[in-house]
Protein backbone atom coordinates (compact mmCIF):
# COMPACT_ATOMS: atom_id res chain seq x y z
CA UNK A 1 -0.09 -20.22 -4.40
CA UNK A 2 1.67 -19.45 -0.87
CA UNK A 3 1.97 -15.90 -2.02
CA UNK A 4 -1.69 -15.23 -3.27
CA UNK A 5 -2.95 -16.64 0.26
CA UNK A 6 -1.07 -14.37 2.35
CA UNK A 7 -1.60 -11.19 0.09
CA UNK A 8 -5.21 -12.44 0.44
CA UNK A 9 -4.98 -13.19 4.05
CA UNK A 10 -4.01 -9.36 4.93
CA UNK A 11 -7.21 -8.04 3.64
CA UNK A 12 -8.83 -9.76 6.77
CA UNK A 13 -5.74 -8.93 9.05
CA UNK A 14 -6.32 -5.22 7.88
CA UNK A 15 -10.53 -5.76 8.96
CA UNK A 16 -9.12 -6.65 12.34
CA UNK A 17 -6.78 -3.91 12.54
CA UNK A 18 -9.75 -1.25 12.12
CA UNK A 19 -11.86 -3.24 14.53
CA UNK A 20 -10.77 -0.46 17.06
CA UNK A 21 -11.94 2.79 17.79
CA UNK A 22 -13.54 4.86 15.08
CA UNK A 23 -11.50 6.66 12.65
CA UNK A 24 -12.40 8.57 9.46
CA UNK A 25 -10.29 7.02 7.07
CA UNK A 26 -10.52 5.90 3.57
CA UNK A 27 -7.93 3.15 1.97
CA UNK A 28 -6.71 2.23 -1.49
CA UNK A 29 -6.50 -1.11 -2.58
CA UNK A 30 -4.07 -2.46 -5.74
CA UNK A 31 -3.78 -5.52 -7.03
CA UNK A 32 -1.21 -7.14 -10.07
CA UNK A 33 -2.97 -9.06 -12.62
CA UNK A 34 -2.17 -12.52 -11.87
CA UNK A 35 -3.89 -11.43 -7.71
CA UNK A 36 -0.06 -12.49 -6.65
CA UNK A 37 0.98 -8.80 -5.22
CA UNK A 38 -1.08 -6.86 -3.44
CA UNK A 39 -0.77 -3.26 -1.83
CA UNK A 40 -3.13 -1.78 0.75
CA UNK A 41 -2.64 2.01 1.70
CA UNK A 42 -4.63 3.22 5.01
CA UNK A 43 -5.30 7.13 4.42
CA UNK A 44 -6.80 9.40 7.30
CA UNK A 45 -9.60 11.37 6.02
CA UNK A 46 -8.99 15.22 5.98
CA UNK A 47 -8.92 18.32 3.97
CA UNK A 48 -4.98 16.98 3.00
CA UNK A 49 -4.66 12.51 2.98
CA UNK A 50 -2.03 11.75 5.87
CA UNK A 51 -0.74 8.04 4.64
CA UNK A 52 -1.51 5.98 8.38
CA UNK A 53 -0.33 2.60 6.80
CA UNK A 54 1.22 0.65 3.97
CA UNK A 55 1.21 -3.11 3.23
CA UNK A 56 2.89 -4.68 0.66
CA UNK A 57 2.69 -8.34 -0.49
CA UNK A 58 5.05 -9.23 -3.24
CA UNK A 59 5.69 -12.67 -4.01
CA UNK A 60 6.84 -13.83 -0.82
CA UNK A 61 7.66 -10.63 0.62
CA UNK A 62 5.78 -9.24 2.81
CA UNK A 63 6.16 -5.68 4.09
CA UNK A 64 4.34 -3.78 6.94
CA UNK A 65 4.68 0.19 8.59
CA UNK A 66 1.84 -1.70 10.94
CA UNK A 67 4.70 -3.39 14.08
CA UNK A 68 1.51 -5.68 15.05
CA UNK A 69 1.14 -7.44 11.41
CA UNK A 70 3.45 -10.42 10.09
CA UNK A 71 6.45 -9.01 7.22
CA UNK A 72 9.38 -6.75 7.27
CA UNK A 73 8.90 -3.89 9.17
CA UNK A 74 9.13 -0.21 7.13
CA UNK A 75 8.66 3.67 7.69
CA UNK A 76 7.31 5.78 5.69
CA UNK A 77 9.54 8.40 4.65
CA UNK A 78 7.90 10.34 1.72
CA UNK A 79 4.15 10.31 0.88
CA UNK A 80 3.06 12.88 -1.21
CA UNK A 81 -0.23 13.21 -3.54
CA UNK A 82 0.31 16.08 -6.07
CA UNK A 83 -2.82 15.73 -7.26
CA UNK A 84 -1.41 13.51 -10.73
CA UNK A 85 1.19 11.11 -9.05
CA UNK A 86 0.88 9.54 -5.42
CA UNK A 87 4.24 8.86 -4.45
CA UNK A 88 5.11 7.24 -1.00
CA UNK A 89 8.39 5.70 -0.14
CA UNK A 90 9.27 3.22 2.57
CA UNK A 91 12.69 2.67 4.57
CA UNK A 92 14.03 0.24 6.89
CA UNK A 93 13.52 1.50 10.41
CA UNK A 94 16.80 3.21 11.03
CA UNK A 95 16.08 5.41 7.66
CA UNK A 96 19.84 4.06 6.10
CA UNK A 97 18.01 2.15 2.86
CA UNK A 98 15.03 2.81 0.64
CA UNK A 99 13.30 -0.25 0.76
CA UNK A 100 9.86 0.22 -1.44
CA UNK A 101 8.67 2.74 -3.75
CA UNK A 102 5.03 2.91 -5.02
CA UNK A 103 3.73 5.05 -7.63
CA UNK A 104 0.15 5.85 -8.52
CA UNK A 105 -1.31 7.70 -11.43
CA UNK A 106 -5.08 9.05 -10.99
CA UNK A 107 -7.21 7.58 -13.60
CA UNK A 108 -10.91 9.36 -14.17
CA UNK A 109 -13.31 6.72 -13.80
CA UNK A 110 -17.55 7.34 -13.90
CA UNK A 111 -18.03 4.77 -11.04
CA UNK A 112 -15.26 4.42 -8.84
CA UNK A 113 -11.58 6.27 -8.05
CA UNK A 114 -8.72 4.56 -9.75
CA UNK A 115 -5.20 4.62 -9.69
CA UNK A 116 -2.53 2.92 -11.75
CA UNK A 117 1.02 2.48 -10.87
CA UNK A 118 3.96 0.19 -9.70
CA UNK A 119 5.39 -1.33 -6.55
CA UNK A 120 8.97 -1.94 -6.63
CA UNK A 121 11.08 -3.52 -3.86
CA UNK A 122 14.69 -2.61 -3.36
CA UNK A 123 16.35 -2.81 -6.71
CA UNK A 124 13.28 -6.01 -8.10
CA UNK A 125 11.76 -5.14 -11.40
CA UNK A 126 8.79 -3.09 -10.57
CA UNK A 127 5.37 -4.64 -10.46
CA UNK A 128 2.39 -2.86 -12.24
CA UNK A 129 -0.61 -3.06 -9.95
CA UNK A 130 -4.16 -1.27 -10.24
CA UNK A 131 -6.01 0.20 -7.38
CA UNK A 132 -9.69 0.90 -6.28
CA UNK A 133 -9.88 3.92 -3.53
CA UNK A 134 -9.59 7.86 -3.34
């Protein structure tokens, strides 16, 4: 239950992140199906999506590319959106280990963008998690 209320917990943490100045952004939001593992992706708006931040709840890990936000911190090393696959990939902070990998598939969807994919920490098995957002 620990795990679900800090993955919860970051959606407000994110809300006071943003409370600064105005930014055009947009932001995907994934979610296991048990609620346990969560992933929230912070995209600046533009004619091409520049990833700004990742957070990733899994279990009881916790990692951040935000330094002010509790977890491991990561850097984004590859983030790429082809179009069919989003692909970003975080390392630790002196680039030596790939630390988290998240894959998204675009699914077409009347209402609402969706994506499907999988977190994976390190060498964990990989978590499948859907996502609401551009």
């Amino acid at each position: 239950m620990r795990a679900a209320t800090t993955v919860l917990g970051w959606g407000f943490l994110s809300t006071l992140v943003l409370a600064g100045p105005a930014q055009a952004t947009q932001s995907i939001s994934c979610l296991d199906m048990k609620s346990d593992s969560s992933v929230d992706i912070l995209l600046g708006a533009g004619p091409v999506s520049k990833v700004l931040r990742v957070l990733i709840g899994v279990g009881e890990r916790l990692l951040t590319t935000e330094p002010s936000l509790p977890g491991d911190r990561v850097v984004i090393a590859q983030a790429f959106d082809d179009g069919e696959v989003f692909r970003i990939d975080l390392v630790d902070e002196q680039a030596t280990e790939l630390v988290a990998t998240i894959r998204l598939i675009y699914a077409d969807h009347d209402s609402l963008p969706l994506r499907i994919g999988f977190v994976r920490i390190g060498d964990d098995p990989a978590v499948g998690i859907s996502c609401e957002g551009p």
